[in-house]
Structures are given as C-alpha cells and as structure tokens.
Protein backbone atom coordinates (compact mmCIF):
# COMPACT_ATOMS: atom_id res chain seq x y z
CA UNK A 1 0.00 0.00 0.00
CA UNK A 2 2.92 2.63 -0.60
CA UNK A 3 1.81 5.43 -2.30
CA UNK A 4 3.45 6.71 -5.66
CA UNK A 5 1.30 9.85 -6.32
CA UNK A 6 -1.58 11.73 -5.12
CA UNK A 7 -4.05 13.83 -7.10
CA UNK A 8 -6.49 16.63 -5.80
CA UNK A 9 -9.39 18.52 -7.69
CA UNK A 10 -10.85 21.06 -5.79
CA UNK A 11 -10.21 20.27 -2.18
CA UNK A 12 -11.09 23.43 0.63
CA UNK A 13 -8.22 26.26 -0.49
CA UNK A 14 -6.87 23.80 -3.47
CA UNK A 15 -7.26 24.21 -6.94
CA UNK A 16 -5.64 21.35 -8.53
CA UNK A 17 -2.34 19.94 -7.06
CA UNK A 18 -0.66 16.60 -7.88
CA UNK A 19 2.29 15.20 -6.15
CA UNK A 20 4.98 12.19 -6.32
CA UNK A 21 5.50 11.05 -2.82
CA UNK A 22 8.75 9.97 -1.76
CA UNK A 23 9.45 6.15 -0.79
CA UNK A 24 10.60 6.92 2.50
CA UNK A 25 9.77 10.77 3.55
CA UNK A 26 7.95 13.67 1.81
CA UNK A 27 8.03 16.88 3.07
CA UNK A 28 5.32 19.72 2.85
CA UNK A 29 6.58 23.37 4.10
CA UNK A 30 4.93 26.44 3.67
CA UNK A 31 3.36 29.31 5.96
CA UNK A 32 -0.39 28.78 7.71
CA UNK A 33 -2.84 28.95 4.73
CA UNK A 34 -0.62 27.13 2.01
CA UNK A 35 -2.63 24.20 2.03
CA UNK A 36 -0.24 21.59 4.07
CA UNK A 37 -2.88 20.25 6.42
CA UNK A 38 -5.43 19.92 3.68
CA UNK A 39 -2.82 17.57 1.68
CA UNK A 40 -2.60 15.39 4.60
CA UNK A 41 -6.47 15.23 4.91
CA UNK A 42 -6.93 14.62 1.23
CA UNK A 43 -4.54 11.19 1.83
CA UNK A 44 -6.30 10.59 4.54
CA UNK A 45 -9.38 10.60 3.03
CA UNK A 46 -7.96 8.67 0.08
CA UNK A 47 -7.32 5.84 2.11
CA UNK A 48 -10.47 5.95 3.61
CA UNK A 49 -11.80 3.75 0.75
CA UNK A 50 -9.45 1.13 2.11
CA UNK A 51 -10.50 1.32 5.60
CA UNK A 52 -14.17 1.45 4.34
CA UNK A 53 -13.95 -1.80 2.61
CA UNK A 54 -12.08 -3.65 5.43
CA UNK A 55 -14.57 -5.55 7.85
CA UNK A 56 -14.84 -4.11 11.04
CA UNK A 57 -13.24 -0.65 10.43
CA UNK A 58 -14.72 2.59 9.28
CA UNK A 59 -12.94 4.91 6.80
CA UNK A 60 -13.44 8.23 6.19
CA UNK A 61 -15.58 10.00 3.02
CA UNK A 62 -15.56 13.28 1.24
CA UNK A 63 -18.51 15.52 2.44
CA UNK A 64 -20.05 18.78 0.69
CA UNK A 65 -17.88 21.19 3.06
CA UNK A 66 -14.44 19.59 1.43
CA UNK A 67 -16.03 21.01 -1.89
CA UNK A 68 -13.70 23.76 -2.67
CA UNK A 69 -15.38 27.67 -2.83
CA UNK A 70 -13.99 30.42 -4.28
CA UNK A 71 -15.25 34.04 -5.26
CA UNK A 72 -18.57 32.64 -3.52
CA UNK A 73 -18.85 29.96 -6.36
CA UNK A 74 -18.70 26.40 -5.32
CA UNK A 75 -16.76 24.09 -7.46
CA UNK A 76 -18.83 21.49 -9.47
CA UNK A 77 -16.75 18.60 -7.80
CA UNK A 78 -14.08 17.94 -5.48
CA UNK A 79 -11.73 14.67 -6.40
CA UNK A 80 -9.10 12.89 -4.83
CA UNK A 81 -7.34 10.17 -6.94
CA UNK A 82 -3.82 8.01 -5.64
CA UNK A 83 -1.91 5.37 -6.85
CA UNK A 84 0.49 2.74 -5.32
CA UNK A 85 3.79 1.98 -6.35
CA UNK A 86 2.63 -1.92 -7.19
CA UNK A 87 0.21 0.11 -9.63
CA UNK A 88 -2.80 0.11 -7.66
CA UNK A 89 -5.21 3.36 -8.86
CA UNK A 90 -8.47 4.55 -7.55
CA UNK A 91 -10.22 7.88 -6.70
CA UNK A 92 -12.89 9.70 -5.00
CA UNK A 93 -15.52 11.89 -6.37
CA UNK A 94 -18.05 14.01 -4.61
CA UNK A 95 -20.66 16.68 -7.01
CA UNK A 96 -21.72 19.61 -6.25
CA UNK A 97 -25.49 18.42 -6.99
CA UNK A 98 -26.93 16.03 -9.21
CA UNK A 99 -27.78 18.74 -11.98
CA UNK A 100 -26.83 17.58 -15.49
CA UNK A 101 -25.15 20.86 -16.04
CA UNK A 102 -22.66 19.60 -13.36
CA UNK A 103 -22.36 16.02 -14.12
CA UNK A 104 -20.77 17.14 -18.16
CA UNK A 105 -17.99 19.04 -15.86
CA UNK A 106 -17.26 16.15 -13.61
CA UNK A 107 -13.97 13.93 -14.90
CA UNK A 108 -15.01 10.59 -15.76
CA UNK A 109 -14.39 8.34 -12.58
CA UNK A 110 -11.60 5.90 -11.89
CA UNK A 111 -13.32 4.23 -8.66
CA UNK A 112 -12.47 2.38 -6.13
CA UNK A 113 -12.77 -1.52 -7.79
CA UNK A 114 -9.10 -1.96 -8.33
CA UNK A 115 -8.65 -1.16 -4.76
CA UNK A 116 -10.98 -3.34 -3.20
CA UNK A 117 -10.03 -6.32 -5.74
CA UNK A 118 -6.48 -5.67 -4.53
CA UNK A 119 -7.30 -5.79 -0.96
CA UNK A 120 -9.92 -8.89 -0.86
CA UNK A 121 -7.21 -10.90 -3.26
CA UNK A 122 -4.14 -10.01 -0.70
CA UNK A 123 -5.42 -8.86 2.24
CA UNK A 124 -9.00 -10.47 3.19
CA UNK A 125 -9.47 -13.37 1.96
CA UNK A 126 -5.70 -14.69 3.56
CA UNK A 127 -6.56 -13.79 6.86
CA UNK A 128 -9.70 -15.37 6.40
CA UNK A 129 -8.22 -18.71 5.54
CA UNK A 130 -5.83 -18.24 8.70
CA UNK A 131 -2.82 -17.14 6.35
CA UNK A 132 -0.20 -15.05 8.40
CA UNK A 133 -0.49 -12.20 5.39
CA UNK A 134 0.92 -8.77 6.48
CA UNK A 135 -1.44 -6.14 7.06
CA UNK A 136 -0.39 -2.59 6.37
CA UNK A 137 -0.52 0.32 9.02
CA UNK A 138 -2.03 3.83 7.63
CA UNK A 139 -2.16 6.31 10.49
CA UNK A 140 -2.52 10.12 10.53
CA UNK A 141 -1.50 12.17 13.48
CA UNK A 142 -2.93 16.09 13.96
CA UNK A 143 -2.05 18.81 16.16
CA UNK A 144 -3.77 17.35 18.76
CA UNK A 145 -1.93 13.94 19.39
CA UNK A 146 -0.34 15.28 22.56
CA UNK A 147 -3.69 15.35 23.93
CA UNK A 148 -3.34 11.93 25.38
CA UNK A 149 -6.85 10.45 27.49
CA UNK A 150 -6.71 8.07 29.94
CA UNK A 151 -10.01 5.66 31.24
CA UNK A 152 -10.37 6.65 34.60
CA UNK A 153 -11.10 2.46 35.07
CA UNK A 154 -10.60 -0.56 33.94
CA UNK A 155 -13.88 -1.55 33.43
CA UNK A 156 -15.22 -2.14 30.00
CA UNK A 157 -11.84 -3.05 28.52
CA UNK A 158 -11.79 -5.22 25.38
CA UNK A 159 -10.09 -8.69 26.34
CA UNK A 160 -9.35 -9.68 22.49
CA UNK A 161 -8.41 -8.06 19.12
CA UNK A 162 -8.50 -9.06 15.91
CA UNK A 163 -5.97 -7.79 13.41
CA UNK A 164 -8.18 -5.06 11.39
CA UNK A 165 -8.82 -3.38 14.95
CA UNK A 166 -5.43 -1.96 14.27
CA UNK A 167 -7.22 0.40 11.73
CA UNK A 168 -9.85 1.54 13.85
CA UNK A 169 -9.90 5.17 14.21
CA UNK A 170 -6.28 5.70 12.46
CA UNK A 171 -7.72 8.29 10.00
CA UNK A 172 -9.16 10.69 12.47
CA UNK A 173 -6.21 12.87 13.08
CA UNK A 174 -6.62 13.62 17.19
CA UNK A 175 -5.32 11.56 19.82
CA UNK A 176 -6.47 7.60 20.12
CA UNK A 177 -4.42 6.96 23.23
CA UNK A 178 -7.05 5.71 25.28
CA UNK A 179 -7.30 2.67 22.90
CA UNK A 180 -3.36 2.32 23.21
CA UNK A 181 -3.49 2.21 26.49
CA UNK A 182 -6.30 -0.66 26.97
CA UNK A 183 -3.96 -2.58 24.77
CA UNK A 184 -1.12 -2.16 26.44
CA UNK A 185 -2.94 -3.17 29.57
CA UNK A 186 -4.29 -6.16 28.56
CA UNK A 187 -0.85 -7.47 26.52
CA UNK A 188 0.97 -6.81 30.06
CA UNK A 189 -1.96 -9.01 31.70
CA UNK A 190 -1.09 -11.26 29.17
CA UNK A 191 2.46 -11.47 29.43
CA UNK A 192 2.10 -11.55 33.33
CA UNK A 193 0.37 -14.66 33.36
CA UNK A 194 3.20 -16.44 30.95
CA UNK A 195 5.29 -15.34 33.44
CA UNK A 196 3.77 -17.07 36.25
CA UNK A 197 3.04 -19.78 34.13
CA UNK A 198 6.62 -20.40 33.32
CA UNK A 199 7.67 -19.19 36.74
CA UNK A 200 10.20 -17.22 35.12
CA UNK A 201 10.36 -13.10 34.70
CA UNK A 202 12.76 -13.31 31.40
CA UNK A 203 9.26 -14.15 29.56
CA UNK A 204 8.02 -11.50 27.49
CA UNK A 205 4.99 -10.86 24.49
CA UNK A 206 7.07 -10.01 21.13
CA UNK A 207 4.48 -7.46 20.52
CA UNK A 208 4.94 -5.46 24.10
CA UNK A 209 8.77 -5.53 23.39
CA UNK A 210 8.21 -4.06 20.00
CA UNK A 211 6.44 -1.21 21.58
CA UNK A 212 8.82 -0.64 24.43
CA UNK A 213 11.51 -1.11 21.87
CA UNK A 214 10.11 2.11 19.57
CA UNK A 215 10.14 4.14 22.90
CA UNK A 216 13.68 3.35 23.34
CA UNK A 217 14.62 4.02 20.30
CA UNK A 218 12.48 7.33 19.92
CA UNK A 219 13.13 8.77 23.58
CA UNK A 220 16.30 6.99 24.89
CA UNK A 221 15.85 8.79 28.54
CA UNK A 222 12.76 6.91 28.47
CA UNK A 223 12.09 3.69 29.80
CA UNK A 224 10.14 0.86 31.84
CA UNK A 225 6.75 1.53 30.35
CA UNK A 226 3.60 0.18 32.30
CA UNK A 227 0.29 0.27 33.32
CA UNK A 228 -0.02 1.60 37.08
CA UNK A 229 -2.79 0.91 39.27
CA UNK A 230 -4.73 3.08 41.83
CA UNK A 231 -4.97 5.81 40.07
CA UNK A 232 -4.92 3.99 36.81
CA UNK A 233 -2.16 5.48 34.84
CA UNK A 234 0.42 5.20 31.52
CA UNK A 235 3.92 5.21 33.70
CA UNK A 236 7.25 5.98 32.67
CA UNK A 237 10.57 6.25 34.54
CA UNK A 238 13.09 9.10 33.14
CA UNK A 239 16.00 8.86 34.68
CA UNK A 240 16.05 8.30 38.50
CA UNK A 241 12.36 9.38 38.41
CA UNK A 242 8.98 7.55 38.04
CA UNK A 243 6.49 9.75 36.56
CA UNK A 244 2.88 9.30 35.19
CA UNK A 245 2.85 10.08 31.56
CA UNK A 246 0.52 13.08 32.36
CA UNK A 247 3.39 14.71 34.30
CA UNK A 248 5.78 15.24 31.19
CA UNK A 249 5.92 17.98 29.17
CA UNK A 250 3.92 18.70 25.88
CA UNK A 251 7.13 17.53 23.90
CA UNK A 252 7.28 14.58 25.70
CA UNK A 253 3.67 13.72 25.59
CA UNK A 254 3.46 14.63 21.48
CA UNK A 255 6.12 12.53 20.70
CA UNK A 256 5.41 9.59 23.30
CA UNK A 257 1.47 9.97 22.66
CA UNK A 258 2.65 8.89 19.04
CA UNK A 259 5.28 6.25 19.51
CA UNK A 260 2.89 4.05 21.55
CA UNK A 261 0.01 4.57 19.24
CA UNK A 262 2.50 3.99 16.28
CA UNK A 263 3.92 1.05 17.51
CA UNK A 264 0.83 -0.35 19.45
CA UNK A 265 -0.77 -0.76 15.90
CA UNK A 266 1.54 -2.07 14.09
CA UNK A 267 2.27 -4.68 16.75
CA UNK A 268 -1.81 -5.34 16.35
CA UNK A 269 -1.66 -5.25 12.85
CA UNK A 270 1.10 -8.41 12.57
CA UNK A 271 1.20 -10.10 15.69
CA UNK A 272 2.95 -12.89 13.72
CA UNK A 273 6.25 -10.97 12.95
CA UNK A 274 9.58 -11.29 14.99
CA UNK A 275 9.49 -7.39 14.63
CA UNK A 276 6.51 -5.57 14.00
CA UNK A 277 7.92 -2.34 13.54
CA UNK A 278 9.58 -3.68 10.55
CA UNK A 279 5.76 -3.62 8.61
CA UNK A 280 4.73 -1.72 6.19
CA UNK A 281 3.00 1.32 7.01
CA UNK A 282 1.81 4.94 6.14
CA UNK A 283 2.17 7.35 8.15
CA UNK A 284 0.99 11.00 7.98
CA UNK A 285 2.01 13.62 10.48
CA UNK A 286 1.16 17.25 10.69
CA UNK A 287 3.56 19.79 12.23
CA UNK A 288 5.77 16.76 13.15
CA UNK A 289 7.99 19.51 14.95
CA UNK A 290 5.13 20.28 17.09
CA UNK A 291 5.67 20.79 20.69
CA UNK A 292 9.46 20.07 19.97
CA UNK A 293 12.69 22.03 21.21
CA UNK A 294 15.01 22.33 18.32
CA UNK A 295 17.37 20.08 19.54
CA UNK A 296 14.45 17.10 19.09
CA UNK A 297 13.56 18.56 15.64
CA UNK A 298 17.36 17.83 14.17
CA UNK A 299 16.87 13.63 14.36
CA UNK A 300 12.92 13.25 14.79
CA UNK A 301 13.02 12.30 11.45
CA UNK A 302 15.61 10.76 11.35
CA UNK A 303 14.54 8.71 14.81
CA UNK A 304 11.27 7.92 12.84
CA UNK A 305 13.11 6.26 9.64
CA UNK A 306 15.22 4.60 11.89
CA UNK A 307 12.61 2.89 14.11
CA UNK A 308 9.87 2.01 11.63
CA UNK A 309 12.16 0.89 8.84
CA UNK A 310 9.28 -0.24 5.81
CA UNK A 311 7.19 3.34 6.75
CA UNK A 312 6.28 5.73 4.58
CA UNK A 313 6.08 9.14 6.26
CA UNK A 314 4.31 12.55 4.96
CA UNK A 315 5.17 15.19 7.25
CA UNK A 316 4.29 19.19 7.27
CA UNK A 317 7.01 21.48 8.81
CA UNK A 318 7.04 24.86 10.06
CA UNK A 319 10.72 24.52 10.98
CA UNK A 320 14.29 25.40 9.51
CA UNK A 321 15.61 22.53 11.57
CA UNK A 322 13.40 19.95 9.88
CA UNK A 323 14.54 20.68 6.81
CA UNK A 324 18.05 20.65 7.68
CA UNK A 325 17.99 17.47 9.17
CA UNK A 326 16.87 15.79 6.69
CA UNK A 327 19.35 17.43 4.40
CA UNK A 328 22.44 15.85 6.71
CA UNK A 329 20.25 12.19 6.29
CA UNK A 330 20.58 12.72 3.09
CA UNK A 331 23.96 13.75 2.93
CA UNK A 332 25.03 11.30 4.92
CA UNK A 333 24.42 8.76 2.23
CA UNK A 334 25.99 10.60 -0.64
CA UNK A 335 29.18 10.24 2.14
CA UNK A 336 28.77 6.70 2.85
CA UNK A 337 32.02 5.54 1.32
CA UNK A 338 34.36 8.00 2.78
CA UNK A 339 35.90 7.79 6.30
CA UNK A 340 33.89 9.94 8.97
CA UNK A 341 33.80 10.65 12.71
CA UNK A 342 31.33 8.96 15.00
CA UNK A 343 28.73 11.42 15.35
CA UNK A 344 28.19 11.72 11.26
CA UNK A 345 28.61 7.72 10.99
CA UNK A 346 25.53 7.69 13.62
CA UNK A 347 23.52 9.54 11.36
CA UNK A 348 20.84 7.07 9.04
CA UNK A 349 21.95 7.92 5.69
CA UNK A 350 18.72 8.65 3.17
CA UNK A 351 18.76 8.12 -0.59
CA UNK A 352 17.80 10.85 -2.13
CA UNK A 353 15.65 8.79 -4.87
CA UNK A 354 13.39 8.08 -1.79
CA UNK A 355 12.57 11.53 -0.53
CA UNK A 356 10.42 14.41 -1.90
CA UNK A 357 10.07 18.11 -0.43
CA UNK A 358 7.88 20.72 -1.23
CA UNK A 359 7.15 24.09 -0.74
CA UNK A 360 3.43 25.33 -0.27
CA UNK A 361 2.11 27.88 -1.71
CA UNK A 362 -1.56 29.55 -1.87
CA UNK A 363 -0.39 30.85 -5.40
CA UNK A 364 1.32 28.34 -6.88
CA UNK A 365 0.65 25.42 -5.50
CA UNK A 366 3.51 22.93 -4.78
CA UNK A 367 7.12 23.58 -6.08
CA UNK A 368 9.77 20.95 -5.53
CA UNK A 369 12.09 22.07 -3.11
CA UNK A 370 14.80 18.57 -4.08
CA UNK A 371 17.75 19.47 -6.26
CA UNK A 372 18.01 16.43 -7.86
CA UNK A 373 21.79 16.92 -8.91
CA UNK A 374 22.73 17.60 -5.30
CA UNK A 375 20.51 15.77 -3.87
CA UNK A 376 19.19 17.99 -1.37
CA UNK A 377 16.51 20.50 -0.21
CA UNK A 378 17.10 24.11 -1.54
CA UNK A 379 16.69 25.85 1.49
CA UNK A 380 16.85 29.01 -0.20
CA UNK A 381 13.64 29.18 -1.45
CA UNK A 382 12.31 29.60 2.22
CA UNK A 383 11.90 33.47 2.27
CA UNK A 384 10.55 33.23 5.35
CA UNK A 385 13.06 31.12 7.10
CA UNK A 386 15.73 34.20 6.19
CA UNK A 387 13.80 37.03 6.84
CA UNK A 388 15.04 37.10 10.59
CA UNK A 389 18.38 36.65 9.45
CA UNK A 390 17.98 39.55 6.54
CA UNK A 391 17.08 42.10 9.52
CA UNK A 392 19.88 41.14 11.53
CA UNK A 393 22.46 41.79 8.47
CA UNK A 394 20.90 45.27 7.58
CA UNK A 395 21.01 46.32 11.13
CA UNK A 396 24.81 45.27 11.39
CA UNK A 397 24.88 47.11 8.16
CA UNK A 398 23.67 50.19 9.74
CA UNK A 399 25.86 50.18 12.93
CA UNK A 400 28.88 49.57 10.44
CA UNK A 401 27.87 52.37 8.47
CA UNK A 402 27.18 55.09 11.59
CA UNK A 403 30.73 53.84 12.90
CA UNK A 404 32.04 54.95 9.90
C-alpha cells in the first residue's frame, strides 16, 4: 500500500495539485494557509476507501464542506485520486449536486474496484483462511496527538483483538491513546500470566517488546513503560524518576502519545512478525515539529526512519531545523564511502531517490524544493526562514555604516 502519487481537484483552499511522494519521507513546508494540512487530509481521506472496505473498520468520506469555494462559487466537484507503487489506482468523487449541467464538468471516474479487488485478493481473503499475510498500518496524526486520554477504570476493557482493529480510528487525526493504552494493559496481563506460568520473569509478548523497543529508540531517557494501578495510569521512569505520563511535558507527551500509538498498531496489525515495527506502514504527520525544542527537531526524522524501517512518512514542517535534518540524512548517504567521525557515521543515511520536499504555496501550489543533482533540499527558497536573518544583516549594516 505505498503510495506513488496523489491527485487533488478542488479540495477546501486547493485548486488542482498533484504530487509524487517519496518512498521513505515527503516533506510539505509552507506558511499557515498554504494548504499543508489539507494535503494530509486529502490522503487521509484517500485511504479511507481502504478502511471502508475492510470488515470491522470505518474509513473516512468526502462531504459537501471539502467542496472547494472560491469568489462565492462552489466548485462542481471535489476529487481525490492516488496510486500505489505496485500500480494500484483509484479515486474519490463528490458533485456539487446532481444537476446535469454539473455532471458534463465532472472527470469521468476511476473508482475504487481496483482497490478493493487488490485488498480482498491479498489482504482479506488470507486472513480469512488463517494465512499469516501482512497487514499494512495507515495512520494520521494532527495537532492534537499530545492530547493523550486516559479511562479513569478498567472496566469495560476489550479482552481480544483481531488484526483489522489496528485500523480503527487511524484516520481521524486527534489523539487515540485511550485505545493504546487498553492494549497495552491487557498485553501486560497477558504477558504476566506467561510469566507465572513459566515461573520465570525473562518471559516477554514479542508485541509489548516491539512497543517498548520504539520508545527506546524514539526517547532513549525513556524507559520501563507500564500500566499503574490506583490511580490507573500510563507510567514511565526518566532517569532516576517515576512519573505518570501526564506529568511530562507537551514535547514529551506529542512525541510519546505517538510512539505508543505507532507502535501499538503495528504490533496489532502483525502479531505474527519477529518485529513488527519492521511492517509496512503509512504514516501521515502534521507539524511533526510540534511541541518540539530544536534540539528534538534535528533527528525526529531521522529517529522515525530509523525505528519504523518499511514506513512511509508525509510530514508538514514549520521549521528550519526539519529541513536541515533531513538534508544531513541525506547527505550522509551521498558520504557513505568516505571515512567519517562517529557522530556523522551515527547519522541514518537517506537516498535521495526516496525523498520528496515541497514548498506550499496559496499561489502556486507545490514547487519541488529537491535538487536532484545535489541531492538535497534548496533551502533558499524559504523566504521566510531568512527574513530574521535579513534584519539582523541590515542592522549590522547600519551600525557599520554610523561607525564609519
């Protein structure tokens, strides 16, 4: 289910915009306006045919207010159309009304068939016969993922899960901790009994240590994650201290709120693998330097990549430091062959071939921000990132020139 390309008709403030997604990481920047969140939604909403046609999970649909309006005329239609890398293609259409005038302006439909064929042949049908197929993870994470709810008790928990419960809820873009955290309870349940069972503490689920395994990696100062009783609480211990999760800070609780969810799915998704985290996924994240000091936002990505290996991730950036670090990752591969310190050679090196950037605008749309001989992000073109920089150099200017 990696995506190749996305296509949007008339979506909110968009006119028409098409985009190549990167294999690994594609990055939208651009001011507040530009469009960035409504590219994430149109994926998400994409893949909501996906989710619809899976049993027991609900997707997500186009509705009238999606229809974009401009110069108080509404657009006839509003389309979003994708296609996967294996070849997969499908859209979504949504008309204004059912007037005839409107249907001869409306682009003749792709659907959604290929899609559901693809799923039922590789997805439904071998889980149905018992077949340990891989199911893909597509998640999308909003502004508000750091706010993270707890159940104030225990009762009312789910005591199974099947695999396509891993999808439930992933395209709604604000937090779904609570859901995390039932699972984590009941998998630590779970593993506490094996324990007991096998009188032995050294006995753990495969699917808990993937989780606590993604925390690690994400947020090394980080660690012993559990379920607390009485109150009921998500606890961590960072460094010498044990803290409930609700007692970190907003960074903390963004990123962490994520990780779990992240990880929790994908562990749901494919019990069955020695590491979960090594699925394939989607993964869409909105201002993924959100809540972040900027010495987080130089190796978040690169802390992402590096945990969930087979993810695809669409991010949106407000940040200089974003960019930049994914400039060194991808650096750091066009260096691989040459001798280098430790603190480069830690860095994961990113082919360029598997990452697009873009810069949003209301004007013009989406202009590529990857110079394909260089293999990095032109920087350059982010007027805004300089402007603070700019003032500072005619002010020195002036002092120089009034000492002279």
């Amino acid at each position: 289910m990696r995506l190749e390309r996305l296509e949007i008709e008339n979506f909110r403030s968009i006119d028409r915009l098409a985009l190549d997604v990167g294999r690994r990481v594609t990055l939208l920047v651009g001011n507040n306006g530009a469009g960035k969140t409504s590219v994430l939604d149109a994926m998400a909403t994409g893949f909501g045919a996906a989710l619809t046609y899976l049993p027991e999970v609900a997707g997500r649909s186009l509705s009238k207010k999606d229809i974009r309006q401009k110069d108080n005329r509404i657009a006839p239609y509003v389309r979003i159309a994708m296609s996967t890398v294996s070849g997969v293609k499908w859209d979504r259409i949504l008309r204004r009304d059912q007037m005839r005038s409107t249907a001869l302006e409306v682009p003749k439909p792709i659907g959604v068939r290929e899609l559901e064929r693809t799923l039922e042949q590789d997805v439904v049908l071998p889980l149905d016969e018992g077949k340990d197929v891989e199911l893909p993870v597509i998640a999308y994470y909003g502004v508000s993922r750091a706010l993270l709810e707890v159940p104030l008790r225990r009762r009312g928990f789910p005591r199974q899960y099947s695999r396509f419960e891993a999808l439930s809820g992933a395209l709604q873009a604000d937090s779904r901790f609570k859901s995390a955290f039932m699972w984590f309870y009941n998998k630590e349940n779970e593993e506490h009994r094996l324990q007991k069972e096998r009188k032995s503490f050294d006995v753990s689920l495969p699917e808990l240590d993937a989780v606590r395994e993604a925390i690690g990696r994400m947020i090394p100062d980080i660690s012993e994650p559990h379920i607390a009783l009485n109150p009921l609480r998500f606890a961590v211990r960072r460094g010498a201290d044990a803290l409930d999760i609700m007692q970190l800070s907003d960074g903390y609780k963004t990123l962490l709120g994520l990780v779990i969810d992240l990880s929790v799915r994908m562990a749901q998704a494919n019990p069955h693998r020695a590491n979960p985290l090594d699925a394939e996924a989607v993964v869409l994240i909105d201002e993924i330097d959100l809540h972040l000091h900027p010495s987080w936002q130089q190796h978040v990505v690169g802390d992402l990549l590096r945990t969930f290996t087979n993810t695809q991730f669409v991010l949106t950036t407000h940040s200089p430091f974003i960019v930049e670090s994914i400039n060194n990752l991808m650096k750091r591969h066009r260096v691989s062959s040459l001798p280098m310190d430790e603190e480069i050679e830690r860095l994961l090196p990113l082919d360029p071939a598997d990452c697009r950037s873009y810069l949003m605008t209301e004007s013009d749309g989406a202009l590529s921000m990857l110079d394909e001989e260089r293999g990095l992000c032109q920087d350059h073109f982010l007027d805004y990132f300089n402007e603070l920089s700019q003032t500072y150099d005619a002010m020195r200017d002036l002092e120089w020139e009034h000492r002279q």
